[in-house]
N, C-alpha and C. Protein backbone atom coordinates (compact mmCIF):
# COMPACT_ATOMS: atom_id res chain seq x y z
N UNK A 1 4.41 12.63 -37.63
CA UNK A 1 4.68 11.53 -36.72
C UNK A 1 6.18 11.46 -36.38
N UNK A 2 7.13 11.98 -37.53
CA UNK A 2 8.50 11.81 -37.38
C UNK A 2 8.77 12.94 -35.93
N UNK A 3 8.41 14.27 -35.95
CA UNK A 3 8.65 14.86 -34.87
C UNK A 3 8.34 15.09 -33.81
N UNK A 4 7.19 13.58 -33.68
CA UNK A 4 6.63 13.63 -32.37
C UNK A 4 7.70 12.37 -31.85
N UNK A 5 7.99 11.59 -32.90
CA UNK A 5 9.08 10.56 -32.07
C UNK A 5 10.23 11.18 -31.57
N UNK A 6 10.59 11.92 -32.36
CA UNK A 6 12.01 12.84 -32.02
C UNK A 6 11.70 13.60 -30.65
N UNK A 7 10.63 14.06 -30.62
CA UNK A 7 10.12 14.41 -29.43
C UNK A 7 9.87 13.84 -28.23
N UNK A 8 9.81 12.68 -28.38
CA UNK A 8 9.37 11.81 -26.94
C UNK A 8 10.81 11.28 -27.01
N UNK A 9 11.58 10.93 -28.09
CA UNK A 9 12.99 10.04 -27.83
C UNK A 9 13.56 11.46 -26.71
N UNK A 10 13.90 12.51 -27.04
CA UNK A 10 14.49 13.48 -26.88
C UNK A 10 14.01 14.03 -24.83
N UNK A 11 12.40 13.96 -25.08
CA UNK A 11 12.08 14.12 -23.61
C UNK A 11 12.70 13.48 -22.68
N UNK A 12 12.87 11.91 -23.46
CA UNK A 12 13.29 10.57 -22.99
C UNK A 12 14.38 10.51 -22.32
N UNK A 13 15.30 10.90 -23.00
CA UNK A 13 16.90 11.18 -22.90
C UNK A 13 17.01 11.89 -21.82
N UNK A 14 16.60 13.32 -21.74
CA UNK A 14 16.68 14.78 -21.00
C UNK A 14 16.32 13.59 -19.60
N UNK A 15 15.34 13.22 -19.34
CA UNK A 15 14.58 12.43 -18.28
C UNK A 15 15.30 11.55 -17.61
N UNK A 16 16.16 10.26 -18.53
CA UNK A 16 16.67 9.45 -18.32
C UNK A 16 18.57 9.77 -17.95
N UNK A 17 18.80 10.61 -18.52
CA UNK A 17 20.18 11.71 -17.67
C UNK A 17 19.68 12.44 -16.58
N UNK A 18 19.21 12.99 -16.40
CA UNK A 18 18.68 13.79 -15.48
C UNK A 18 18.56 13.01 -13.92
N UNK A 19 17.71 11.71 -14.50
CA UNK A 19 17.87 10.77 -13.19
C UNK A 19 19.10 10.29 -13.12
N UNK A 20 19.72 9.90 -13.69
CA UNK A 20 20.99 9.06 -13.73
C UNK A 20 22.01 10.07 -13.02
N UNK A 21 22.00 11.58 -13.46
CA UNK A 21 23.09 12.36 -12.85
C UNK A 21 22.40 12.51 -11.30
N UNK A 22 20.86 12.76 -11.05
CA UNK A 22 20.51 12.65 -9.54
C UNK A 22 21.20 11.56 -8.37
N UNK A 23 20.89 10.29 -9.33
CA UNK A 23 21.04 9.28 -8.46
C UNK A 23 22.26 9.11 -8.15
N UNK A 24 23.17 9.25 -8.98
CA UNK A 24 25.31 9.74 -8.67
C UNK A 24 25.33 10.82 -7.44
N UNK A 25 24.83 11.85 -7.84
CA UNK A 25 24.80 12.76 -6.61
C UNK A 25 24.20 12.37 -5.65
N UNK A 26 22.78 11.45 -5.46
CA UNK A 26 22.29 10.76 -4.18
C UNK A 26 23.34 9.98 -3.29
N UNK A 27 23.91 9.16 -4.37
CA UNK A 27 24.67 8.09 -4.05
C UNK A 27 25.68 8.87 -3.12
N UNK A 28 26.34 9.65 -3.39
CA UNK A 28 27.35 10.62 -2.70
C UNK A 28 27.33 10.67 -1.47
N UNK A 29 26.10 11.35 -1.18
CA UNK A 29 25.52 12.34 -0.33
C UNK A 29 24.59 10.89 0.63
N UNK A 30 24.79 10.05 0.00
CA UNK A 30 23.98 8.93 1.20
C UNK A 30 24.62 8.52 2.83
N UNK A 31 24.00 8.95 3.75
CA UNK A 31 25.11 8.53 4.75
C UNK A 31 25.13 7.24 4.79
N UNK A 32 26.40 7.21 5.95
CA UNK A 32 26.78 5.47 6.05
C UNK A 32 25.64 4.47 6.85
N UNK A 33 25.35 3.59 6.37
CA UNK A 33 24.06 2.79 7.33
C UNK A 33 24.69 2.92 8.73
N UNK A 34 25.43 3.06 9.18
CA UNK A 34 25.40 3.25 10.36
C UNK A 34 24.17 4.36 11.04
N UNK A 35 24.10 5.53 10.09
CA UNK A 35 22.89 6.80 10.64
C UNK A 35 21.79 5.84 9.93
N UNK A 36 21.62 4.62 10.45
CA UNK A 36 20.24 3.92 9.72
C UNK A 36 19.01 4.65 9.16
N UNK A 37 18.54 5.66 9.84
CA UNK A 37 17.23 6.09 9.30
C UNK A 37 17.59 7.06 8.26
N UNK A 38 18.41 7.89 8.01
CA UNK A 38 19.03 8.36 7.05
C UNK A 38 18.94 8.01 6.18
N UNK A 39 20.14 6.94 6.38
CA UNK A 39 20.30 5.78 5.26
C UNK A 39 19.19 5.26 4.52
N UNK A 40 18.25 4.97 5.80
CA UNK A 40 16.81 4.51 4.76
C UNK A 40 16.27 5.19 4.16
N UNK A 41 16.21 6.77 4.86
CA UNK A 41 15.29 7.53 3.58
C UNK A 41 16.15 7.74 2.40
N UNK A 42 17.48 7.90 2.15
CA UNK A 42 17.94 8.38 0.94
C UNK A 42 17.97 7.16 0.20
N UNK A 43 17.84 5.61 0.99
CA UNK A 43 17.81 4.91 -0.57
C UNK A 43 16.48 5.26 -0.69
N UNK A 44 15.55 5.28 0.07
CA UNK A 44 13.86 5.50 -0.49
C UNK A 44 14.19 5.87 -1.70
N UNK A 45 14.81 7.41 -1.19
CA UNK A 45 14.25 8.37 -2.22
C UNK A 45 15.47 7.87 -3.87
N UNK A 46 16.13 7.10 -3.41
CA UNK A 46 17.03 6.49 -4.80
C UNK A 46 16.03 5.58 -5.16
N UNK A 47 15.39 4.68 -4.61
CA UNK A 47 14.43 3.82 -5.25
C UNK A 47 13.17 4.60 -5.75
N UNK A 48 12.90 5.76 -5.34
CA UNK A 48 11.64 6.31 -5.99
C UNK A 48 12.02 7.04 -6.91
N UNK A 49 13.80 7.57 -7.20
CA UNK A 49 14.06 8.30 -8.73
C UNK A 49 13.78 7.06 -9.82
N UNK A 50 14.93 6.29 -9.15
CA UNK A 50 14.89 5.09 -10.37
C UNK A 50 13.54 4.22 -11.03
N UNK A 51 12.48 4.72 -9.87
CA UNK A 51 11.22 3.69 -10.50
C UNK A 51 10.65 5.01 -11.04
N UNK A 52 10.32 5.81 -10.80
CA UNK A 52 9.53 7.10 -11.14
C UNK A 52 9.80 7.99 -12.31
N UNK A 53 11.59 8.03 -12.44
CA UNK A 53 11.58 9.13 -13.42
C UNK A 53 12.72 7.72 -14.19
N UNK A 54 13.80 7.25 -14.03
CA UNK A 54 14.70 6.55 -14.59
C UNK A 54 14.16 5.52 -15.47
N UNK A 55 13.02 4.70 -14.82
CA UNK A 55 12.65 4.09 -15.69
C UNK A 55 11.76 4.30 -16.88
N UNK A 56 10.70 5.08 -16.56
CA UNK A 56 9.86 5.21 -17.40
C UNK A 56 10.47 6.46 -18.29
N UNK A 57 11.55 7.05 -18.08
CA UNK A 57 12.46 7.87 -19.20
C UNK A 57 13.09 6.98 -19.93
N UNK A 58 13.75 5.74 -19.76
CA UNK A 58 14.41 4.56 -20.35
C UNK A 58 13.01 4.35 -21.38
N UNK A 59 12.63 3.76 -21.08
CA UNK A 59 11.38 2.89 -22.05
C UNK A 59 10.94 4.17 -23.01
N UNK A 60 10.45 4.92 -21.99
CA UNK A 60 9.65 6.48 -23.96
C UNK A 60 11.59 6.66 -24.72
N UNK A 61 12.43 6.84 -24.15
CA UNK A 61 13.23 6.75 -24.88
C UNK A 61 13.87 5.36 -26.11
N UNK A 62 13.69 4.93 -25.36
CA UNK A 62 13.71 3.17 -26.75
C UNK A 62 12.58 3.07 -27.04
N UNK A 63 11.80 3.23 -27.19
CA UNK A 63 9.82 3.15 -27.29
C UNK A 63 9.51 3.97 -29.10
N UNK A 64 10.15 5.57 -28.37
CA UNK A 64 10.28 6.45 -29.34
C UNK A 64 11.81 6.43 -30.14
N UNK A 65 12.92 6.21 -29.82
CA UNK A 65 14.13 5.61 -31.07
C UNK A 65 13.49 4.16 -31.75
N UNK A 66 12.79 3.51 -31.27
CA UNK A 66 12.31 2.35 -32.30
C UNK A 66 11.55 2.11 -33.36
N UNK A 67 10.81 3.39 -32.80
CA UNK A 67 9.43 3.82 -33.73
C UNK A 67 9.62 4.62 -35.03
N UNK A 68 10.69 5.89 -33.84
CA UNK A 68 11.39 6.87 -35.01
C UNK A 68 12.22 5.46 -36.39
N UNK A 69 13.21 4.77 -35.77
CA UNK A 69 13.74 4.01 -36.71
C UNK A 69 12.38 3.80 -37.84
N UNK A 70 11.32 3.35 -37.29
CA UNK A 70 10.46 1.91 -38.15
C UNK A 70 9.74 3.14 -38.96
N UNK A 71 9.98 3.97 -38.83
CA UNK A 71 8.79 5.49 -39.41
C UNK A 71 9.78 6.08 -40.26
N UNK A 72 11.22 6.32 -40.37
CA UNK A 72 11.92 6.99 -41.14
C UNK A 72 12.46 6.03 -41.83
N UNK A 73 12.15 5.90 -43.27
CA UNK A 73 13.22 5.15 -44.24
C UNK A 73 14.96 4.81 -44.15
N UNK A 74 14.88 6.69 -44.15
CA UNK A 74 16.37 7.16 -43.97
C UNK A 74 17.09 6.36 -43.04
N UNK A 75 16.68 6.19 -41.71
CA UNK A 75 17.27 5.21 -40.96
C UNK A 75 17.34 4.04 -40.99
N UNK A 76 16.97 3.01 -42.12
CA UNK A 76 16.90 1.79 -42.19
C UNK A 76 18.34 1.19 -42.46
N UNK A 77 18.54 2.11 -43.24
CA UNK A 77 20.48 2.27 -43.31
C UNK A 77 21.39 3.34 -43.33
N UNK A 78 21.05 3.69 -42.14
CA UNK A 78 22.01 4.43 -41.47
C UNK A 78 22.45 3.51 -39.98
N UNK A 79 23.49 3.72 -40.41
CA UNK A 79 24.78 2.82 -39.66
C UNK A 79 24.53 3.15 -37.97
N UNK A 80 24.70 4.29 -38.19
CA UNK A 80 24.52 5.29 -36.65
C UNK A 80 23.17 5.35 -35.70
N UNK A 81 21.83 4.88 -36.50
CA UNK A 81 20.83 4.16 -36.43
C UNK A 81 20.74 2.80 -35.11
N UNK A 82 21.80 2.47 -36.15
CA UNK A 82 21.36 1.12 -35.76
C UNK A 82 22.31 0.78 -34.53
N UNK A 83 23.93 1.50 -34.08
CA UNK A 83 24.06 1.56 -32.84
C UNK A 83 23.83 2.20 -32.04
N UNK A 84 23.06 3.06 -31.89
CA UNK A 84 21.98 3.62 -31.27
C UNK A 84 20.98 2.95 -30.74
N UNK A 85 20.27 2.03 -31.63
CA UNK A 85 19.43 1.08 -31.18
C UNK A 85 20.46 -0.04 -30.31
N UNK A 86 20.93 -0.85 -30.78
CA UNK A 86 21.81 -1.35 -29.72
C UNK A 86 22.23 -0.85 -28.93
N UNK A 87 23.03 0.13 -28.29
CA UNK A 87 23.01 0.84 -27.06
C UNK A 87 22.23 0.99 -26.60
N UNK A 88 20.96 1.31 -26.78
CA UNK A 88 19.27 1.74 -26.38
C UNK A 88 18.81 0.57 -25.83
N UNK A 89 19.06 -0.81 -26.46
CA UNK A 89 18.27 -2.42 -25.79
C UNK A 89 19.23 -2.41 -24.65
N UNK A 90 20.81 -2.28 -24.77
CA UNK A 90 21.99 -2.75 -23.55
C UNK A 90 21.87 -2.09 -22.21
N UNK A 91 21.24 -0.48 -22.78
CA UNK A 91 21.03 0.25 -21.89
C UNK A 91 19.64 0.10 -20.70
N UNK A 92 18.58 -0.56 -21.81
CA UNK A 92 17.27 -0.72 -20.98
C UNK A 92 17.40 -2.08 -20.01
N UNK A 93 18.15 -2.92 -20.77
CA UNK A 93 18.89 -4.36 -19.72
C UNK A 93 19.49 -4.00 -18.42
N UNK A 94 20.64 -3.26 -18.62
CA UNK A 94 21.57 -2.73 -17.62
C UNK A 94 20.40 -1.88 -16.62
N UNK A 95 20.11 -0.96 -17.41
CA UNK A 95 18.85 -0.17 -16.39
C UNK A 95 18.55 -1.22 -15.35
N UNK A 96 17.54 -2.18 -15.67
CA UNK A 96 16.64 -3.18 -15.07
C UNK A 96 18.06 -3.63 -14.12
N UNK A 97 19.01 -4.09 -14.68
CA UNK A 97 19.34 -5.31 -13.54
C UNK A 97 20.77 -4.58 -12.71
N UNK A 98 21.12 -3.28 -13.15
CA UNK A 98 22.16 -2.62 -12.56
C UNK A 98 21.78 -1.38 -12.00
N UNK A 99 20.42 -1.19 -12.32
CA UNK A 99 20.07 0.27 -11.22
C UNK A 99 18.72 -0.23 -10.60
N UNK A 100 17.80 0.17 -11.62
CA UNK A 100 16.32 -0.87 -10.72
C UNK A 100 16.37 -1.85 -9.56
N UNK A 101 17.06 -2.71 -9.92
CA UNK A 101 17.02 -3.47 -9.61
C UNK A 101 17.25 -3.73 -7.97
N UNK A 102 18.97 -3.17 -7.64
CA UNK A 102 19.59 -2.90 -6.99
C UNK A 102 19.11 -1.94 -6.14
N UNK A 103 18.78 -0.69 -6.12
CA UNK A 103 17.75 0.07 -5.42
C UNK A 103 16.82 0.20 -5.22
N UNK A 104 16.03 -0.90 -5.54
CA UNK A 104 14.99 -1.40 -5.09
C UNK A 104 15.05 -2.66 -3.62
N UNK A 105 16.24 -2.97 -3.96
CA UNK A 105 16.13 -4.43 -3.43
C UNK A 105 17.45 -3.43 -1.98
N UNK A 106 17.75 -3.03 -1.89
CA UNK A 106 18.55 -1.87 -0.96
C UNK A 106 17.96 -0.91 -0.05
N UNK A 107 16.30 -0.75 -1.13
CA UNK A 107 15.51 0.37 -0.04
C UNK A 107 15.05 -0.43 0.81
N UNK A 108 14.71 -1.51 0.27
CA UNK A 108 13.81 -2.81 0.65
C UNK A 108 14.16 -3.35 2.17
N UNK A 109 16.09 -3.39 1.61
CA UNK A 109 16.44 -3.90 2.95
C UNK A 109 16.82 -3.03 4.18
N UNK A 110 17.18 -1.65 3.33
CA UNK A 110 17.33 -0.62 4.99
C UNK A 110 15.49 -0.36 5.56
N UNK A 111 15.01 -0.42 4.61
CA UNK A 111 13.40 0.10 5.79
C UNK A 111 13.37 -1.69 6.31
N UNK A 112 13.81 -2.88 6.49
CA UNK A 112 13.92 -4.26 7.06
C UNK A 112 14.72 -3.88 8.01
N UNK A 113 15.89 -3.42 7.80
CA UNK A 113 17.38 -3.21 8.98
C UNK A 113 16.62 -1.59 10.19
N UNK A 114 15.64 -0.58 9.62
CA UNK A 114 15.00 0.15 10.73
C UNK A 114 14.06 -0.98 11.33
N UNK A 115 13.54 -2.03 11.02
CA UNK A 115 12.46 -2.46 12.14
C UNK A 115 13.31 -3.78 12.75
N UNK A 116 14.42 -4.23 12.33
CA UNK A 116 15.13 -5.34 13.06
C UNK A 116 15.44 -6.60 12.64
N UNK A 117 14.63 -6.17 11.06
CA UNK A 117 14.94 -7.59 10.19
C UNK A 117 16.06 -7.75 9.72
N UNK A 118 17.07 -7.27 9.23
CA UNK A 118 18.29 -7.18 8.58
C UNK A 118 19.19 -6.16 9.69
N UNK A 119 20.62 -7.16 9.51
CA UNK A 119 21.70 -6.14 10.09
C UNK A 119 22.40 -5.61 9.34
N UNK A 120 21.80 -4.17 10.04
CA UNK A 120 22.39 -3.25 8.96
C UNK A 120 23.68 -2.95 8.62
N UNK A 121 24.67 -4.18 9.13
CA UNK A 121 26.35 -4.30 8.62
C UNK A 121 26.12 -4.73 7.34
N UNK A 122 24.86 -5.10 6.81
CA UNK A 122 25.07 -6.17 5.74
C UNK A 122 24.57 -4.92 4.47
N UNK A 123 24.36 -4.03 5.15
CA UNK A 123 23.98 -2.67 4.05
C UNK A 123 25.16 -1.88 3.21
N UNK A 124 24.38 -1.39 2.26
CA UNK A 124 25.83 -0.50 1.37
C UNK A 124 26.81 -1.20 0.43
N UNK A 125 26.60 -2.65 0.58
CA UNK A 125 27.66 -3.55 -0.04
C UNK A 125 27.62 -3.44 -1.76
N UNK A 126 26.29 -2.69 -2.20
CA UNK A 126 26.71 -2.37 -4.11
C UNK A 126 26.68 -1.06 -3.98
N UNK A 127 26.91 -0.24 -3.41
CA UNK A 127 26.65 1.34 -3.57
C UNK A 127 27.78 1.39 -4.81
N UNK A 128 29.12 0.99 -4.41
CA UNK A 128 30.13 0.89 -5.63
C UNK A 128 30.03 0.44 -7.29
N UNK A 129 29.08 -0.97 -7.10
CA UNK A 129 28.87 -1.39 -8.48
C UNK A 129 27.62 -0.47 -8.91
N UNK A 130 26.73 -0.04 -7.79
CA UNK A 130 25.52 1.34 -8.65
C UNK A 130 25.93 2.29 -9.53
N UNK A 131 26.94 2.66 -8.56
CA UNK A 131 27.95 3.95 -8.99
C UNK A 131 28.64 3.69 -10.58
N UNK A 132 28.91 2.98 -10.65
CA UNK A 132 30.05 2.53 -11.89
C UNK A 132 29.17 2.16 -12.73
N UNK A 133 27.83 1.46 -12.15
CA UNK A 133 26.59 1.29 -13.61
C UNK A 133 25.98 2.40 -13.72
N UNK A 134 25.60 3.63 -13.21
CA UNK A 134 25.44 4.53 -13.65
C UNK A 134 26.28 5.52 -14.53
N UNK A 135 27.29 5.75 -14.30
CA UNK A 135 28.53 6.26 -14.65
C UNK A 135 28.85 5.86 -16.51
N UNK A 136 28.58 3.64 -15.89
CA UNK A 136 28.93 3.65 -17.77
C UNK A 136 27.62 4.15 -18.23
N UNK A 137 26.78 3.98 -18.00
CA UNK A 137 24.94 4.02 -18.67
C UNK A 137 25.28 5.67 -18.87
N UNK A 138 25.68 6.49 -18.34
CA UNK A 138 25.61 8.10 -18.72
C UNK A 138 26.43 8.25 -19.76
N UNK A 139 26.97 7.42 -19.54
CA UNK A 139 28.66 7.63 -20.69
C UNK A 139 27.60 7.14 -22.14
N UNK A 140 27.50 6.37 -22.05
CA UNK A 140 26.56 5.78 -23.06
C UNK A 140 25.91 6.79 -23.57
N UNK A 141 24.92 6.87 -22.79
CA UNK A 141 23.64 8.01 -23.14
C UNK A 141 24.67 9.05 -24.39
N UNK A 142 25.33 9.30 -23.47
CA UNK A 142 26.01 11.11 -24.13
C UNK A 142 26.41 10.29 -25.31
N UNK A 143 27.55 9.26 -25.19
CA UNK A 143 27.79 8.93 -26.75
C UNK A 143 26.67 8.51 -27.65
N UNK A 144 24.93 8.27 -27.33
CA UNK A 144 23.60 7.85 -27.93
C UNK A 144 23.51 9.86 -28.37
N UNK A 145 23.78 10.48 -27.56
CA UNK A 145 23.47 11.77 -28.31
C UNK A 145 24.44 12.50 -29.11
N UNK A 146 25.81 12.44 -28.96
CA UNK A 146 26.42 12.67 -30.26
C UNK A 146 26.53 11.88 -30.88
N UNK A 147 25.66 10.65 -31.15
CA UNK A 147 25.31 10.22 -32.56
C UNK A 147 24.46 10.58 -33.23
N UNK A 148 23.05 10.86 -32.49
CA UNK A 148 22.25 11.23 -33.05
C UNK A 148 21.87 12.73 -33.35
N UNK A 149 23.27 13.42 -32.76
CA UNK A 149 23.24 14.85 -33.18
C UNK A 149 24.30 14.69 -34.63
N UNK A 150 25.54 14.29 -34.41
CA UNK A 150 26.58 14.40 -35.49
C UNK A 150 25.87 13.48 -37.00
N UNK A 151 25.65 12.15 -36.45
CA UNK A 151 25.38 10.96 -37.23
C UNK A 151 26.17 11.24 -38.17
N UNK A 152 27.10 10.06 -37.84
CA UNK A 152 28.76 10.08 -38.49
C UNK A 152 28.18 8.51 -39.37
N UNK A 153 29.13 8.89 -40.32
CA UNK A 153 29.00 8.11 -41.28
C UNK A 153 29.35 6.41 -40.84
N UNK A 154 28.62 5.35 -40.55
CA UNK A 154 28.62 4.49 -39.98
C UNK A 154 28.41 3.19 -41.36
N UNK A 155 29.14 2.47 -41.66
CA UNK A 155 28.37 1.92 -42.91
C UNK A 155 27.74 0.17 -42.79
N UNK A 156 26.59 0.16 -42.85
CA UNK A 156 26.27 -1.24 -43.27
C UNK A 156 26.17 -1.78 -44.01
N UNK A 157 26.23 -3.20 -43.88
CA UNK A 157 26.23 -3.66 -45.27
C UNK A 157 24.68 -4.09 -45.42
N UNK A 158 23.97 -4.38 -46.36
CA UNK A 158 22.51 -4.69 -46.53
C UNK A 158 22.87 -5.69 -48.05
N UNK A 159 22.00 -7.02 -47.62
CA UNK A 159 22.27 -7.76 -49.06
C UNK A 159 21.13 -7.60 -49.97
């Protein structure tokens, strides 16, 4: 059971970087709402990484580090454990309300601004804060994997 968690945490990860480095490079490469239909398909296709592969790589990844924790002794006190798991809850928060969220509610409004509901001056206005929540969330990730590759001596206290 221990190496099937390690296994799904691990798929998890690979999955959940993988989108995260896509959606940086989407973000790039998005033209300016001015080329509106453009614009709309590439957030589409940013709202269909982030619901399709970003999220459901987030969740088997904390799903399977929670399980792995509750299944291995060894980790009950291990230090490195346990911020891991905290980075893992901050990260699935941030997910939801700094990427999900946001490119969802962005695809939403350029396919509104192609049929005449929204002006599309009012588009593009978080592409910057996406960018920078992806950016820390990767930073994260990598420091969630050289912990759980090195697992440096971290100490808790337990009464």
């Amino acid at each position: 059971m221990r190496r099937l968690m390690k296994f799904l945490h691990t798929m998890g990860a690979i999955g959940l970087m993988g989108a995260m480095a896509s959606l940086i490079v989407l973000l790039g490469l998005a033209p300016p709402p001015s080329a509106l239909s453009g614009y709309a398909l590439m957030r589409g296709a940013m709202a269909a990484v982030a619901t399709w592969i970003f999220l459901p790589s987030l969740a088997l990844m904390l799903v399977a580090g929670l399980l792995a924790i509750a299944l291995n002794r060894a980790f009950h006190q291990a230090g490195w454990a346990w911020v891991k798991l905290a980075t893992g809850i901050l990260m699935f928060e941030y997910g939801f309300v700094g990427v999900q969220g946001p490119m969802q509610r962005e695809a939403e409004r350029s396919a509104q601004a192609l049929t005449g509901r929204v002006d599309p001056a009012t588009l593009a206005e978080s592409l910057g804060a996406e960018r920078g929540t992806l950016w820390v969330l990767l930073a994260i990730a990598t420091a969630n994997v050289v912990l759980g590759i090195w697992r440096p001596r971290i100490l808790i206290r337990i009464r």
